[in-house]
C-alpha atoms as a PDB file:
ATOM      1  CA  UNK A   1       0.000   0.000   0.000  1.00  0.00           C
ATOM      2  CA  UNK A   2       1.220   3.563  -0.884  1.00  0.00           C
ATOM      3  CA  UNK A   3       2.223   6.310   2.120  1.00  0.00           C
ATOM      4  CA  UNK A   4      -0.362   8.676   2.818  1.00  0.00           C
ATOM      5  CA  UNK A   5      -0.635  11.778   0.727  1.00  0.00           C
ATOM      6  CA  UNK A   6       0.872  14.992   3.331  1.00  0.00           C
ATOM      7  CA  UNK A   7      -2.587  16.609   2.759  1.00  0.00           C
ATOM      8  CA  UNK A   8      -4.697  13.125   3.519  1.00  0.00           C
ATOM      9  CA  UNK A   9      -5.837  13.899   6.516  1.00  0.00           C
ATOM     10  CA  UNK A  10      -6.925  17.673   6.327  1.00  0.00           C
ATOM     11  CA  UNK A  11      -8.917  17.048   2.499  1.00  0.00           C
ATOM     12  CA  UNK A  12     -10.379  13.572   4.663  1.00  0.00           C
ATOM     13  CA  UNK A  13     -11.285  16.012   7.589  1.00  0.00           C
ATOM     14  CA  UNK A  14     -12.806  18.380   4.591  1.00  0.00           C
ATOM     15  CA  UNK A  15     -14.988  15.574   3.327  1.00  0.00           C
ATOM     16  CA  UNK A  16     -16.476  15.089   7.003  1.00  0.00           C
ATOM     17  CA  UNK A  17     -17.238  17.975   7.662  1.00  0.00           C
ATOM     18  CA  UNK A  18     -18.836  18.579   4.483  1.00  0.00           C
ATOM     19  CA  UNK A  19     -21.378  15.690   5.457  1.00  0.00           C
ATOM     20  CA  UNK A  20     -19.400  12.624   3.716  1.00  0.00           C
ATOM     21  CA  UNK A  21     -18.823   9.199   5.564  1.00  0.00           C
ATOM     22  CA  UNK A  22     -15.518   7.909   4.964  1.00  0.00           C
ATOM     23  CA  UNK A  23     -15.796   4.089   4.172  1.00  0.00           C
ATOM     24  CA  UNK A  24     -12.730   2.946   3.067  1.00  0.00           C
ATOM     25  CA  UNK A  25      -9.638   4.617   3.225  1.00  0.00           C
ATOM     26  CA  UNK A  26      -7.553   3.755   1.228  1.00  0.00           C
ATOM     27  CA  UNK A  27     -10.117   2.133  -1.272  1.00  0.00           C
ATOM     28  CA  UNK A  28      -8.643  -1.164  -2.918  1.00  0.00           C
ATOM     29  CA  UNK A  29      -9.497  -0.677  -6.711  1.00  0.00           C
ATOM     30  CA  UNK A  30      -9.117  -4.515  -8.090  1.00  0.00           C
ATOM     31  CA  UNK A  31      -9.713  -5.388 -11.494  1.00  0.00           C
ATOM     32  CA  UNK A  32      -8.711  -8.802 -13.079  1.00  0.00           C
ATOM     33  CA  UNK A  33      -4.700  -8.933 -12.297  1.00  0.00           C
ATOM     34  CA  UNK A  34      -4.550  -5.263 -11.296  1.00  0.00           C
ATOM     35  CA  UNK A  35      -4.740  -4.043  -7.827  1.00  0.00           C
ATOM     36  CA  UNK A  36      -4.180  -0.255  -6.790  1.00  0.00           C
ATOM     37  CA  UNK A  37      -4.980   1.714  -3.792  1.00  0.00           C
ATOM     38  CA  UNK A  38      -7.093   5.228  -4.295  1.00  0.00           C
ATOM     39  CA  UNK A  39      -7.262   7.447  -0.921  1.00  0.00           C
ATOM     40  CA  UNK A  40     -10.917   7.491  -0.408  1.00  0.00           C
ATOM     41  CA  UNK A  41     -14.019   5.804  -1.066  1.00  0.00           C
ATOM     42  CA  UNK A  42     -16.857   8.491   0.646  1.00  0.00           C
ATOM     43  CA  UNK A  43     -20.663   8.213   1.093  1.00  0.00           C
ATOM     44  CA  UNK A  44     -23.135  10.559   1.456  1.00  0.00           C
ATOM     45  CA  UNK A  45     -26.799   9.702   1.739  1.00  0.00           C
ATOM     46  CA  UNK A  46     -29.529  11.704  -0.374  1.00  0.00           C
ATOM     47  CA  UNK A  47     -33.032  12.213   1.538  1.00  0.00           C
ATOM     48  CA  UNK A  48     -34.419  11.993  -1.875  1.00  0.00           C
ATOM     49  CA  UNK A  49     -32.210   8.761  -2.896  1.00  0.00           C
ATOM     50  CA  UNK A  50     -32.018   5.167  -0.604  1.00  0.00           C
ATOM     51  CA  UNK A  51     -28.285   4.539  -2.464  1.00  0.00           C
ATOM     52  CA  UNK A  52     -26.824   7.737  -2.132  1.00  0.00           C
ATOM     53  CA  UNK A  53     -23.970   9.052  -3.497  1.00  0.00           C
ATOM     54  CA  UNK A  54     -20.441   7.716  -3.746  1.00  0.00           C
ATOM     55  CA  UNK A  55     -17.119   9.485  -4.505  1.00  0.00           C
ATOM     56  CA  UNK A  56     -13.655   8.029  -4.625  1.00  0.00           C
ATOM     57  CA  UNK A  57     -10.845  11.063  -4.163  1.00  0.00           C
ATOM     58  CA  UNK A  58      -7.395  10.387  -5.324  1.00  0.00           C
ATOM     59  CA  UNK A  59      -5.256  13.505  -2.985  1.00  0.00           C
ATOM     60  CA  UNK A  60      -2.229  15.019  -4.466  1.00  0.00           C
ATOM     61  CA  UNK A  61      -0.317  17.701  -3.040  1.00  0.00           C
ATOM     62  CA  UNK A  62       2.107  18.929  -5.855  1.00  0.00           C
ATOM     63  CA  UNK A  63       4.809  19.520  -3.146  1.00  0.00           C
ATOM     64  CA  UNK A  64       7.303  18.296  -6.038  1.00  0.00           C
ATOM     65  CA  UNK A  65       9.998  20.515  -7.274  1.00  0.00           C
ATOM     66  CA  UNK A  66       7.953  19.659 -10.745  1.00  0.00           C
ATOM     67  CA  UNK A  67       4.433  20.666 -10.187  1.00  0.00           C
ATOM     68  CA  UNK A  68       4.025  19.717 -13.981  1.00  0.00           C
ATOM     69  CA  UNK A  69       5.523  16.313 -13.399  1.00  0.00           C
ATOM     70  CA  UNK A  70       3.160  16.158 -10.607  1.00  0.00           C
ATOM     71  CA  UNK A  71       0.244  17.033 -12.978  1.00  0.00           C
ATOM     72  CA  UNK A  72       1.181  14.440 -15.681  1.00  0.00           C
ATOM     73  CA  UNK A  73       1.185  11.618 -12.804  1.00  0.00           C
ATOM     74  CA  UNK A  74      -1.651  12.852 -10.947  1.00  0.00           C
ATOM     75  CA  UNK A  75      -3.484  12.636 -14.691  1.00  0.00           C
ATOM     76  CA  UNK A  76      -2.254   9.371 -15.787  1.00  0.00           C
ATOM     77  CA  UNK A  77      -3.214   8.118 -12.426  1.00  0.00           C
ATOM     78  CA  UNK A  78      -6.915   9.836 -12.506  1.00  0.00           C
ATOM     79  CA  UNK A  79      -7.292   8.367 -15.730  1.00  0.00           C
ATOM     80  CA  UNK A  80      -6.876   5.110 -15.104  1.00  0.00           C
ATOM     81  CA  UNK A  81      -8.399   4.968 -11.918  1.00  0.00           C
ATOM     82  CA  UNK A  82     -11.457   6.156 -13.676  1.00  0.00           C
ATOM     83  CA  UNK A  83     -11.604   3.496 -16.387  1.00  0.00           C
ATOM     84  CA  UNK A  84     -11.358   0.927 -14.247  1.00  0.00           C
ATOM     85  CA  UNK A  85     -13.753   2.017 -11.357  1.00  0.00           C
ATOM     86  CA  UNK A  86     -16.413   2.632 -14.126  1.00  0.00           C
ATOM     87  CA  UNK A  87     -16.261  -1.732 -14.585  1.00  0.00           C
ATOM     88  CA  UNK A  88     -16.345  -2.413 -10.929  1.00  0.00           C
ATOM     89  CA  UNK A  89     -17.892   1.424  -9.303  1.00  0.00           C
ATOM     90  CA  UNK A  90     -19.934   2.166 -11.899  1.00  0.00           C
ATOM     91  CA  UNK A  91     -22.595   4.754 -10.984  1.00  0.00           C
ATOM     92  CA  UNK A  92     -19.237   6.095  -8.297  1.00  0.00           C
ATOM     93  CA  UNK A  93     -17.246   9.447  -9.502  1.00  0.00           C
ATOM     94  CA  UNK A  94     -13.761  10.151  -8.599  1.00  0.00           C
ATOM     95  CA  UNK A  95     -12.340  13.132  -7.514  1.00  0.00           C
ATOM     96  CA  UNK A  96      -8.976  14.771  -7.420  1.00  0.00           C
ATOM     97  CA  UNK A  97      -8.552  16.379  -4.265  1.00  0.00           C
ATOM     98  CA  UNK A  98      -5.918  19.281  -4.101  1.00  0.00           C
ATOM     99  CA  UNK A  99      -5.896  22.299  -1.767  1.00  0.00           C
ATOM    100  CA  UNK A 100      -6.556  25.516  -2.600  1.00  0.00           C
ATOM    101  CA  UNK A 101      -3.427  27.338  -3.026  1.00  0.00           C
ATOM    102  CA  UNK A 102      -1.952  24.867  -5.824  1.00  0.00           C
ATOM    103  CA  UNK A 103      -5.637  25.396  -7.754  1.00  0.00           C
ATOM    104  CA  UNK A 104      -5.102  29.155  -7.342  1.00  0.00           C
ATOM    105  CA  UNK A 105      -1.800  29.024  -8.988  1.00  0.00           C
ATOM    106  CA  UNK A 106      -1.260  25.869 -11.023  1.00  0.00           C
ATOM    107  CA  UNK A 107      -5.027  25.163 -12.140  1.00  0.00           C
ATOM    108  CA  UNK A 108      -5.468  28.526 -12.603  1.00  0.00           C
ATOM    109  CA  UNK A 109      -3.301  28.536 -15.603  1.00  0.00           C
ATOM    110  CA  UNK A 110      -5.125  28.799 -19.048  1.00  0.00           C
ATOM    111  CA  UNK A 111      -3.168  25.445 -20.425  1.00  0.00           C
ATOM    112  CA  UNK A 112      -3.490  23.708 -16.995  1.00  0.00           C
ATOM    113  CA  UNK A 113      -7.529  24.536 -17.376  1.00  0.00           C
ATOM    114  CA  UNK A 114      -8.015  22.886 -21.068  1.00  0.00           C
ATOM    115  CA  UNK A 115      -6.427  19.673 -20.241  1.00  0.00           C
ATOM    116  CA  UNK A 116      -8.445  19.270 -17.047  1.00  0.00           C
ATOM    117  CA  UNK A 117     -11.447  20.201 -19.238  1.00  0.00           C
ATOM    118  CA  UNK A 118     -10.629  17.881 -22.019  1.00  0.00           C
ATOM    119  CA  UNK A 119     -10.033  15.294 -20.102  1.00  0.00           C
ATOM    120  CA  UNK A 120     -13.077  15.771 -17.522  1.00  0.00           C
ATOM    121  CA  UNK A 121     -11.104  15.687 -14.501  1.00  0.00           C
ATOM    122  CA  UNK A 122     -13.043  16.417 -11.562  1.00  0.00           C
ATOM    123  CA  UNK A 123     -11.980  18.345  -8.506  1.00  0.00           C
ATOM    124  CA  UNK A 124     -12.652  18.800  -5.059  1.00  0.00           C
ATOM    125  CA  UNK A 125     -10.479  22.005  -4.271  1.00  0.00           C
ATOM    126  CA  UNK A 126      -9.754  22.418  -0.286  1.00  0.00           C
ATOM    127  CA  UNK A 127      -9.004  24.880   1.880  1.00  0.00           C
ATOM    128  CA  UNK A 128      -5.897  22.797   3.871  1.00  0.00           C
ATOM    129  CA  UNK A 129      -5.851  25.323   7.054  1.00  0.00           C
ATOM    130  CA  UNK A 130      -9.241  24.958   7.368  1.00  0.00           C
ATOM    131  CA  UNK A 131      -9.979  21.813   6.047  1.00  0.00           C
ATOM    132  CA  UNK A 132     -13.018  22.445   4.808  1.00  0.00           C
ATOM    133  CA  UNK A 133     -14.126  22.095   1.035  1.00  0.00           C
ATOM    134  CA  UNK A 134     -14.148  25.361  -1.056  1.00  0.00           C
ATOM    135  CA  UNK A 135     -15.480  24.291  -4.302  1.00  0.00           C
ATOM    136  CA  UNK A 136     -16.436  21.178  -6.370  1.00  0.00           C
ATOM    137  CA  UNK A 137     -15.775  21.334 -10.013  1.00  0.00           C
ATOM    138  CA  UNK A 138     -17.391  18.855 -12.243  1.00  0.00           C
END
């Protein structure tokens, strides 16, 4: 199993507080011969729904001297998380969780933007001091 990202707890602490039940963390993502470990598998019942909803979110910090490296991991990583939860999740959504300083710099820039569009990367941007969600972008 991987080490815990450094913002785990506080984006975990986010989701809580934000009315999510952690169920799994990490959350084993197994498919045929594959087996890989995503941060978070969350829960949130709907009054309006018996199933509720559920979210994985995959945390990344960018605390690399390479936030771009960073980005190209934390995308190849999103990606295939994402194919292979929609065979055994389907129904779920994952996340990227990130804190709010790297989305007001990195994410902010115009490049950074279109391949998170084009790709349909979704975010849960937090506010790490705090931890407490500031936005969701879908």
């Amino acid at each position: 199993m991987p080490a815990k990202d450094t913002y785990h707890d506080a984006v975990k602490n986010a989701l809580i507080k934000d009315g999510w039940t952690i169920t799994a963390d990490p959350y084993t993502i197994k498919y045929e011969e594959l087996q890989l470990f995503a941060d978070l598998l969350a829960e949130r019942v709907v009054e309006a729904q018996r199933d509720g909803e559920q979210i994985i979110v995959e945390i990344k910090s960018f605390l690399s001297r390479s936030q771009m490296r960073d980005f190209e991991s934390a995308l190849g990583q999103y990606i295939v998380y994402r194919t292979l939860l929609k065979y055994i999740l389907p129904g779920s959504k994952i996340y990227l969780g990130i804190g709010q300083d790297i989305y007001q710099s990195f994410f902010a820039q115009k490049a950074i933007k279109l391949v998170v569009e084009e790709n349909n990367i979704l975010l849960v941007v937090v506010n790490l001091n705090k931890e407490e969600i500031v936005q969701w972008i879908s």
